[in-house]
Structures are given as structure tokens and as C-alpha cells.
C-alpha atoms as a PDB file:
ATOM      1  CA  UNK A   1       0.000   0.000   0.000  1.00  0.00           C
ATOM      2  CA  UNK A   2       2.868   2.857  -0.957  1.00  0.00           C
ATOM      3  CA  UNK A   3       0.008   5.309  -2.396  1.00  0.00           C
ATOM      4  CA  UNK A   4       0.056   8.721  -1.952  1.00  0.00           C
ATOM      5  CA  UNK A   5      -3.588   9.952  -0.446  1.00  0.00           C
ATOM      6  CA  UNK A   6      -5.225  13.329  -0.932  1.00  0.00           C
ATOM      7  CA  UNK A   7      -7.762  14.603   0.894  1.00  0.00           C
ATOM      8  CA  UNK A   8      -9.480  18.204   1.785  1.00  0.00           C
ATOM      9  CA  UNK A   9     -10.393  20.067   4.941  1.00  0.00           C
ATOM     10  CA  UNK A  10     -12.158  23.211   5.930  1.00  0.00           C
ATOM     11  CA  UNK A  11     -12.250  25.260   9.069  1.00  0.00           C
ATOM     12  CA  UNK A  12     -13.527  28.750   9.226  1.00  0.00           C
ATOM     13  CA  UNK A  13     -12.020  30.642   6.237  1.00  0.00           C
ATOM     14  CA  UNK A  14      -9.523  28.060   5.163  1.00  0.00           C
ATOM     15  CA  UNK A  15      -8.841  25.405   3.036  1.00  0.00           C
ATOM     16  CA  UNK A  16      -6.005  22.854   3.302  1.00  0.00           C
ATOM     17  CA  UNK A  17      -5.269  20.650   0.718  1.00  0.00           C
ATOM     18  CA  UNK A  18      -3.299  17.331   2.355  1.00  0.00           C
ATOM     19  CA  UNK A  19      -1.618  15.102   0.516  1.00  0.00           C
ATOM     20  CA  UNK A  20       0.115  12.072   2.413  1.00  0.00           C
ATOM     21  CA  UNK A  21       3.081  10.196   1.153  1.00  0.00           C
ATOM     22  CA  UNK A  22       4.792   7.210   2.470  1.00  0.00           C
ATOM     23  CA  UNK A  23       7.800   8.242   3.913  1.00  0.00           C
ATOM     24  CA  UNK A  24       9.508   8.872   7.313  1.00  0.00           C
ATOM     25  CA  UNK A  25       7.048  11.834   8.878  1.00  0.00           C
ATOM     26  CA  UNK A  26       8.473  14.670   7.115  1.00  0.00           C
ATOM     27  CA  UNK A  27       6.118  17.450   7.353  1.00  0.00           C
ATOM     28  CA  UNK A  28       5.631  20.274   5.378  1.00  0.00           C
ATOM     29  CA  UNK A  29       3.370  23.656   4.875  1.00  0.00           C
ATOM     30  CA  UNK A  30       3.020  25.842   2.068  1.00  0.00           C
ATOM     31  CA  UNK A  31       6.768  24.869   1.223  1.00  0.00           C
ATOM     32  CA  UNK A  32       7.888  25.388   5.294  1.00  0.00           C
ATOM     33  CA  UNK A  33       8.470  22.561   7.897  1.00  0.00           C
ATOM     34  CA  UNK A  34       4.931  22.054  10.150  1.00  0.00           C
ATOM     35  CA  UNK A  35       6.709  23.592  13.379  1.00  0.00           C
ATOM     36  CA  UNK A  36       7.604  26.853  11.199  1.00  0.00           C
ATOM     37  CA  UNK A  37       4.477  27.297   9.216  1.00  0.00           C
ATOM     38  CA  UNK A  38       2.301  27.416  12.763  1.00  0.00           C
ATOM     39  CA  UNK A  39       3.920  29.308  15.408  1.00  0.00           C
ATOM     40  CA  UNK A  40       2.067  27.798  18.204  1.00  0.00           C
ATOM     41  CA  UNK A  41       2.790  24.102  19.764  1.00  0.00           C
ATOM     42  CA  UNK A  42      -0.436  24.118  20.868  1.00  0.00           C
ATOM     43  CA  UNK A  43      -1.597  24.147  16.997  1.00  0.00           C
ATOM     44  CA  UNK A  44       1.348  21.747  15.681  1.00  0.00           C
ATOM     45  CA  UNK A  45       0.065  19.070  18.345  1.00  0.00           C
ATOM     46  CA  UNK A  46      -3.737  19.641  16.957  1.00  0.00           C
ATOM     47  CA  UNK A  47      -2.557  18.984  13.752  1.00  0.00           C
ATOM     48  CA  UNK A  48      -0.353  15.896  14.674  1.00  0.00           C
ATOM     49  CA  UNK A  49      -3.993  14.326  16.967  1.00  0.00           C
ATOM     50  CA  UNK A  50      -4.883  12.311  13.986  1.00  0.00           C
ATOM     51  CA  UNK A  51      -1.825  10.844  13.338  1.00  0.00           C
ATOM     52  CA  UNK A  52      -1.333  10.342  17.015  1.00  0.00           C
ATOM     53  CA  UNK A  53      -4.582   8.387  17.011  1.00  0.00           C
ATOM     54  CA  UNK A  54      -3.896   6.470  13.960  1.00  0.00           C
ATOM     55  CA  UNK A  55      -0.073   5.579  15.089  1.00  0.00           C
ATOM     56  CA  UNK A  56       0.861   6.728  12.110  1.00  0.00           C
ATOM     57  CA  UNK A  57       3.072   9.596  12.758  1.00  0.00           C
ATOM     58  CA  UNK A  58       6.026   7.932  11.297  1.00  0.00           C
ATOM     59  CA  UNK A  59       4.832   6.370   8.490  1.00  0.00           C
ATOM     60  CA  UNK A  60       3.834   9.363   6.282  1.00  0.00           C
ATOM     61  CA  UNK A  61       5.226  12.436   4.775  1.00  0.00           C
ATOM     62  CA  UNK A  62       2.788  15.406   4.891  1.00  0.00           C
ATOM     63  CA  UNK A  63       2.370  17.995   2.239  1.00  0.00           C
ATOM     64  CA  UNK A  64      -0.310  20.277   2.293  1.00  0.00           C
ATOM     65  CA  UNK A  65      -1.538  24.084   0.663  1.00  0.00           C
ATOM     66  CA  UNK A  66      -3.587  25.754   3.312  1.00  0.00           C
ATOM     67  CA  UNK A  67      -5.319  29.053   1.858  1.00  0.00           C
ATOM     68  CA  UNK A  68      -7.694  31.373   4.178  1.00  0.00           C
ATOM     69  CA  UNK A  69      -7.982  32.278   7.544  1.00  0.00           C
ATOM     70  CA  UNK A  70      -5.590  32.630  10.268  1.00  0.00           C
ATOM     71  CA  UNK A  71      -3.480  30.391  12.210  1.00  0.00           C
ATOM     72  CA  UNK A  72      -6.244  28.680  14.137  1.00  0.00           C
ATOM     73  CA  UNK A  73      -8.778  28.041  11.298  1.00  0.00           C
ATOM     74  CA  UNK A  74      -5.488  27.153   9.045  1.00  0.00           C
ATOM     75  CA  UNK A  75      -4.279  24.513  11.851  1.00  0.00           C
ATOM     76  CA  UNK A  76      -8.279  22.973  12.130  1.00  0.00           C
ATOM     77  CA  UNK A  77      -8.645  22.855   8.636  1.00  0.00           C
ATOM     78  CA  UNK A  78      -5.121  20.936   8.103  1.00  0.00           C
ATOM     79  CA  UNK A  79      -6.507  18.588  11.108  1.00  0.00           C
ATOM     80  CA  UNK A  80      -9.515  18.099   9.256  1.00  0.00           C
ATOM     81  CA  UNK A  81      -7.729  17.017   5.263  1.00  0.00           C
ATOM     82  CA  UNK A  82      -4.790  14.839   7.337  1.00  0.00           C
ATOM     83  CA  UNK A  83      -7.628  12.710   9.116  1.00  0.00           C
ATOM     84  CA  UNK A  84      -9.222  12.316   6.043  1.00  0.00           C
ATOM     85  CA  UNK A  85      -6.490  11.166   4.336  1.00  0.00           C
ATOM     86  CA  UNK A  86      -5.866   8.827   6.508  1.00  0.00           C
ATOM     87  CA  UNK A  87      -9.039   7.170   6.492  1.00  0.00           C
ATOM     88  CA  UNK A  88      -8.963   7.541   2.680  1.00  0.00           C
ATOM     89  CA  UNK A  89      -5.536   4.907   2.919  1.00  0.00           C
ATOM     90  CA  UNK A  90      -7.337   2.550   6.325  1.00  0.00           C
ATOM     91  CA  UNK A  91     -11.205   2.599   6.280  1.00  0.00           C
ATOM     92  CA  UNK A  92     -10.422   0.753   9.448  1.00  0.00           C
ATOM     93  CA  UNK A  93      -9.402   4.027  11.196  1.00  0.00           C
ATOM     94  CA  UNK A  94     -12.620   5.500  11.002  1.00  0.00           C
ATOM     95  CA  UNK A  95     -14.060   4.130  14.101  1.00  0.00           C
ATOM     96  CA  UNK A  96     -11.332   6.095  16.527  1.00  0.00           C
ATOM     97  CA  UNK A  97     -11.024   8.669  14.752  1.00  0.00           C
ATOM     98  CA  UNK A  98     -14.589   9.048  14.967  1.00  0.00           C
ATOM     99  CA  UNK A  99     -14.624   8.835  18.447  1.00  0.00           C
ATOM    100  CA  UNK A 100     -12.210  11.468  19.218  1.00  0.00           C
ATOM    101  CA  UNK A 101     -13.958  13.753  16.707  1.00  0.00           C
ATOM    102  CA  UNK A 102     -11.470  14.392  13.878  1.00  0.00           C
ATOM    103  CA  UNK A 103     -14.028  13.576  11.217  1.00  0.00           C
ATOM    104  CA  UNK A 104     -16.379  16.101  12.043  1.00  0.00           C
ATOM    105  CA  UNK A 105     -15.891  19.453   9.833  1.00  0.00           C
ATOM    106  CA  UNK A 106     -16.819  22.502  12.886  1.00  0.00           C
ATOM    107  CA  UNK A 107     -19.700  24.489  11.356  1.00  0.00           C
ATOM    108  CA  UNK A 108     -19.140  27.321  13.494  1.00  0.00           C
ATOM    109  CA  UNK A 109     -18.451  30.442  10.880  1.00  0.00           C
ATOM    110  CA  UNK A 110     -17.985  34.107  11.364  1.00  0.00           C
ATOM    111  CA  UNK A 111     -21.474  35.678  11.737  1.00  0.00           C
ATOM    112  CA  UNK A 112     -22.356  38.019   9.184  1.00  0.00           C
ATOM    113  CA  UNK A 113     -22.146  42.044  10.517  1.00  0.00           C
ATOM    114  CA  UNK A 114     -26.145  43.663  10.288  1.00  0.00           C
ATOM    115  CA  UNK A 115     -27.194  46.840   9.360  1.00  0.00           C
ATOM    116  CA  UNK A 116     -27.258  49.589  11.331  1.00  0.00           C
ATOM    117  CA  UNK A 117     -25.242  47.857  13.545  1.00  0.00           C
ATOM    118  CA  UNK A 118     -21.214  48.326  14.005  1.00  0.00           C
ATOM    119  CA  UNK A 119     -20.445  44.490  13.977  1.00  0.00           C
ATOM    120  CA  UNK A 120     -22.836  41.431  14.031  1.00  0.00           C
ATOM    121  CA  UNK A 121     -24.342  42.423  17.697  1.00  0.00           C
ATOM    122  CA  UNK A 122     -22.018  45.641  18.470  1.00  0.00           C
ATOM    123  CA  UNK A 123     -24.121  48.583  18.048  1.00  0.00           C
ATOM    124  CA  UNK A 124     -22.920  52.354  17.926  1.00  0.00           C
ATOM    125  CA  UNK A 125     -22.632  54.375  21.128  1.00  0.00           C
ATOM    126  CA  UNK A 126     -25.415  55.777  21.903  1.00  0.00           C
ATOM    127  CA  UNK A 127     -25.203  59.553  23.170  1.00  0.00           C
ATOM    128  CA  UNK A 128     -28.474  61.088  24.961  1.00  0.00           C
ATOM    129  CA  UNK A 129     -27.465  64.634  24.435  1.00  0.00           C
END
């Protein structure tokens, strides 16, 4: 099974398009190593969770093109393609990585700002005199 697997996730305003190749868990970002293209460890580990869960971390090269968004949506979207991938290569995996909720795209989206209104809720100061 040395196949490389695509796959695509959304979060927010971005879109990461995974691809995994068999290799030695090289990881790469736009062209960057993982650890440089997100700043935070606290968003490199929530990308690694589905490799973590599949024990797969050192069995696959990651390459991925993440457009949209900022760091956090960028991060959950590239959770979202590298879990998919790797249920596209083991339908077997789907059952844990179901269960720790890595298959499940997050709905929640910016809300949309209303009129007469600053923001979506934030309303102008109001001045009685």
C-alpha cells in the first residue's frame, strides 16, 4: 500500500489541501516545515492528533496548501484534510477517529455584521445629548 492519499479540509475561512506520502514523517506547509508554518505548539500538536490516534506519525510524509484564515482556522482545517487522508488509505481508522472527533468538519463560521449595527451584535454608542 505505498500510495500517496489526498484529501481536503475546511475550518472557518480556510482550506487545506493534504496530501500524504509514504515516507519517514516529514512534514511540510506551504513549502515550510509544520513547526515553522504554525507558530504555536499548541496548533502543531492539533494537527499531529490524527496521526497520534492512527499511530501513524512515522509512516507518512505530509504535504499540504492551506489558503484562508488565520493560524487557528489554518491549523483545524489541516486537522480536518490529514484525518481524512488517513481514512482515505485505512477505512479501518474511522471508528477512533470518529470517536475522538477528527471527522467532524466545525460548522461554526464568522457571523455576518447587520445593518445599522457596528459588527454582528455591536451597536454604535449611543449619546443622549
Amino acid at each position: 500500500m505505498a500510495e500517496t492519499v489526498y484529501a481536503t479540509g475546511r475550518r472557518k475561512e480556510a482550506v487545506a489541501r493534504v496530501r500524504l506520502v509514504p515516507g519517514n514523517g516529514d512534514m511540510q506547509v506551504n513549502g515550510r516545515p509544520l513547526r515553522d508554518f504554525l507558530h504555536r505548539e499548541s496548533l502543531v500538536r492539533l494537527v499531529l492528533q490524527p496521526f497520534e490516534v492512527a499511530q501513524a506519525s512515522e509512516s507518512f510524509d505530509l504535504r499540504a496548501r492551506v489558503h484562508g484564515g488565520g493560524a487557528s482556522g489554518q491549523a483545524g482545517a489541516l486537522r480536518l484534510g490529514v484525518a481524512r487522508a488517513l481514512l482515505k488509505h485505512d477505512p479501518e481508522l474511522r471508528k477512533p477517529l470518529r470517536k475522538h472527533g477528527l471527522l467532524t468538519r466545525d460548522p461554526r463560521m464568522k457571523e455576518r455584521k447587520k445593518y445599522g449595527l457596528r459588527g454582528a451584535r455591536r451597536a454604535f454608542q449611543f449619546s443622549k445629548r
